[in-house]
C-alpha atoms as a PDB file:
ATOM      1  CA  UNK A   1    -140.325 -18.680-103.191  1.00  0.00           C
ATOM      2  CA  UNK A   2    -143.277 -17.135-104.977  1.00  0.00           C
ATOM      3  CA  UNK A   3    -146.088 -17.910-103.253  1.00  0.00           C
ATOM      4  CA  UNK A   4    -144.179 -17.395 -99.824  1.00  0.00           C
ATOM      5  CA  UNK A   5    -143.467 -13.780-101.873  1.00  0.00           C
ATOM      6  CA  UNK A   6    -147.191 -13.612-102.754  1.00  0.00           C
ATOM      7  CA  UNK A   7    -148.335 -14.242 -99.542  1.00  0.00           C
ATOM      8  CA  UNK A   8    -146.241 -11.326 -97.827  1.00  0.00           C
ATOM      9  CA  UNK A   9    -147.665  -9.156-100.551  1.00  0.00           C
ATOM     10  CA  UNK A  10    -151.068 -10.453 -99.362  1.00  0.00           C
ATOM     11  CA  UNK A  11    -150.399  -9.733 -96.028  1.00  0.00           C
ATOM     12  CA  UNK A  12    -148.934  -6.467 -96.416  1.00  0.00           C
ATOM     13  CA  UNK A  13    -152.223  -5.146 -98.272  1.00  0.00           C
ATOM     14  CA  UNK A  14    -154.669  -7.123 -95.975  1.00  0.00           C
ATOM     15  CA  UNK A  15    -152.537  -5.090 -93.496  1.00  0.00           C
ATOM     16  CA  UNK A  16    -153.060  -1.179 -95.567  1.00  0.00           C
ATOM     17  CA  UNK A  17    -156.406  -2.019 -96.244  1.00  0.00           C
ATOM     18  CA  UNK A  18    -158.777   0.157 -94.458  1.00  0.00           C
ATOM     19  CA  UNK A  19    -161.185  -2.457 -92.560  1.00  0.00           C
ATOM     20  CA  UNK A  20    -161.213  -3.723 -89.431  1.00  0.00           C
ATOM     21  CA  UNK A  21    -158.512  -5.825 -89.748  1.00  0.00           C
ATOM     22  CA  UNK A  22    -156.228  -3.549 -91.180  1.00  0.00           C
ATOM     23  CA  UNK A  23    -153.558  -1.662 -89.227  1.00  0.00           C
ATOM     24  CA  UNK A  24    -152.513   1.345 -91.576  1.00  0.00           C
ATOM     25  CA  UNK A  25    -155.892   2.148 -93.599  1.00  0.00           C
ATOM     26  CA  UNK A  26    -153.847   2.879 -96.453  1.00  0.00           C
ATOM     27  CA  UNK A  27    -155.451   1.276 -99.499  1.00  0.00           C
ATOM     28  CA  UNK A  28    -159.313   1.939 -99.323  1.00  0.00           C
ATOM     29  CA  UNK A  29    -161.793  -1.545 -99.297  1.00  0.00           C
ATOM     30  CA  UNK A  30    -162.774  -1.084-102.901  1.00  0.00           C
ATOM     31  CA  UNK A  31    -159.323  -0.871-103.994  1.00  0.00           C
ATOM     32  CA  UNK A  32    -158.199  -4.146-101.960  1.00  0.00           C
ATOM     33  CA  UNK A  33    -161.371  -5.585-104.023  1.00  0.00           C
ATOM     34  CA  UNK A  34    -160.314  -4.816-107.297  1.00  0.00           C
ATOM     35  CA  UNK A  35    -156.526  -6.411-106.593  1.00  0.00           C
ATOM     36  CA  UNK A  36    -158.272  -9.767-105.114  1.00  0.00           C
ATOM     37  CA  UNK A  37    -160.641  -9.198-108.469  1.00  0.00           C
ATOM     38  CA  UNK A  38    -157.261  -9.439-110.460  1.00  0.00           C
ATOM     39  CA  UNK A  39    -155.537 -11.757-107.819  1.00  0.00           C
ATOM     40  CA  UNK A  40    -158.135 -14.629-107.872  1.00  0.00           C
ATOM     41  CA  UNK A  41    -157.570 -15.499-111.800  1.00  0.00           C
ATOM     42  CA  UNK A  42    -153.918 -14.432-112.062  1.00  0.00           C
ATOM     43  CA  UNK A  43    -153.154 -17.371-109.360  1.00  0.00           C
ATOM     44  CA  UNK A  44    -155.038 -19.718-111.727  1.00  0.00           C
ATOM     45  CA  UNK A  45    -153.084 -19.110-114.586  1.00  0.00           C
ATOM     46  CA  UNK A  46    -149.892 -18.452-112.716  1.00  0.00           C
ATOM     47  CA  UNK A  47    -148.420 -22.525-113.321  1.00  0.00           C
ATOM     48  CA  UNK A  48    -149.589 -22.203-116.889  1.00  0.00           C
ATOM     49  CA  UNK A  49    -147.751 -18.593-117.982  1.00  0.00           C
ATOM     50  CA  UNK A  50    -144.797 -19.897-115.479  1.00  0.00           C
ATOM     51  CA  UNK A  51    -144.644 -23.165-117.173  1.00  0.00           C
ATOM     52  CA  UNK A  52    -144.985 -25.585-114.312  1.00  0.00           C
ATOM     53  CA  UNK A  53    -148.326 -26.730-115.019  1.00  0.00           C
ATOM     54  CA  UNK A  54    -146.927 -30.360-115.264  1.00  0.00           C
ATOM     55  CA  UNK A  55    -145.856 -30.081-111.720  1.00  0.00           C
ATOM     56  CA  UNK A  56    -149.570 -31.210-110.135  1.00  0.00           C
ATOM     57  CA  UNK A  57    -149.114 -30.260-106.728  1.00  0.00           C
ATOM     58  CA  UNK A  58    -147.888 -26.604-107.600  1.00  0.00           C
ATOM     59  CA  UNK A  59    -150.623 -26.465-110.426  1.00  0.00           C
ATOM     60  CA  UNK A  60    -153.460 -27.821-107.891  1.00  0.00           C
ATOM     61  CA  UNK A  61    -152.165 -25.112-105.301  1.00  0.00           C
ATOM     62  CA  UNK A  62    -152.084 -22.241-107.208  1.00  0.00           C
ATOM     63  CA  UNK A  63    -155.664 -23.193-108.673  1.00  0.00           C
ATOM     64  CA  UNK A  64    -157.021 -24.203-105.840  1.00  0.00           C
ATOM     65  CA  UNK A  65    -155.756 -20.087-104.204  1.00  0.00           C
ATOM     66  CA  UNK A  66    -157.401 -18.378-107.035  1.00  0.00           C
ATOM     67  CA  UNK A  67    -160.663 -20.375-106.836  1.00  0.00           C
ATOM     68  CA  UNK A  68    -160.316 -19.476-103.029  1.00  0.00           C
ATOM     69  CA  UNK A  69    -159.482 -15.756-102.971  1.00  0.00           C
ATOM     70  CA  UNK A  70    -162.845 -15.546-106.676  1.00  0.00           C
ATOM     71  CA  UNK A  71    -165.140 -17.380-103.684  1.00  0.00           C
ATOM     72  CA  UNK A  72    -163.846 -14.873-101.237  1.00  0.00           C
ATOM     73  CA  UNK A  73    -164.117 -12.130-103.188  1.00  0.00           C
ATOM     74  CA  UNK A  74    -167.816 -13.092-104.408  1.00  0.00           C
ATOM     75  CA  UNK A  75    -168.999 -13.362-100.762  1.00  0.00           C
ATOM     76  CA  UNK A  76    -167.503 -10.111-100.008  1.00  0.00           C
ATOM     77  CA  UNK A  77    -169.186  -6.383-100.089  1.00  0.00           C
ATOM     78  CA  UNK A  78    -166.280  -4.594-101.469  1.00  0.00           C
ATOM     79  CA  UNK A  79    -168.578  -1.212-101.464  1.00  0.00           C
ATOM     80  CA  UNK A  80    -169.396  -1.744 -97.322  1.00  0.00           C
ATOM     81  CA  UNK A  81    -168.428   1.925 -95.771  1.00  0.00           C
ATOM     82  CA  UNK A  82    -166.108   1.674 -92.338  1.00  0.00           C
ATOM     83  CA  UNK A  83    -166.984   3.472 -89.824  1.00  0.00           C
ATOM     84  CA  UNK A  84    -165.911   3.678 -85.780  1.00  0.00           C
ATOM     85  CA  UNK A  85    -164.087   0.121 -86.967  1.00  0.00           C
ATOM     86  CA  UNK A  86    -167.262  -1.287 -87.985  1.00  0.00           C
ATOM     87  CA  UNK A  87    -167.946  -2.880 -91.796  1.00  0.00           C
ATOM     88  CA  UNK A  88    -171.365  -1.428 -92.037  1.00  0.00           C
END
């Protein structure tokens, strides 16, 4: 149930985010940055704080998601201006 409830989250701000991608242009690019700053490590120590750790698939998921979404994030110009639909 959580990470089907993180991933709608995810979605839903992928979704507000204003780049090409997104549909409402709510949240501004930097801003999705700085939650996918916070995301990345919070998934990594989500089966630790949660106390599932011992369960290795859950533990290897969730680690393996933040690792993912830190990589993302580190390839990704959070500062890039949009304009006409256009990272630029």
């Amino acid at each position: 149930i959580l990470a089907y409830s993180l991933a709608v989250v995810h979605l839903i701000v992928t979704l507000a985010s204003d780049f090409p991608f997104g549909v409402v242009k709510l949240i501004p690019f930097t801003v999705h940055g700085w939650i996918e700053r916070m995301v990345g490590p919070l998934l990594i120590a989500i089966p630790f704080i949660l106390n599932f750790s011992t369960e290795e698939a859950a533990r290897n998921f969730y680690i393996a998601m933040g690792a993912i979404i830190i990589v993302v994030g580190m390839l990704t110009d959070y500062q890039a201006e949009v304009r006409g639909g256009k990272i630029k």
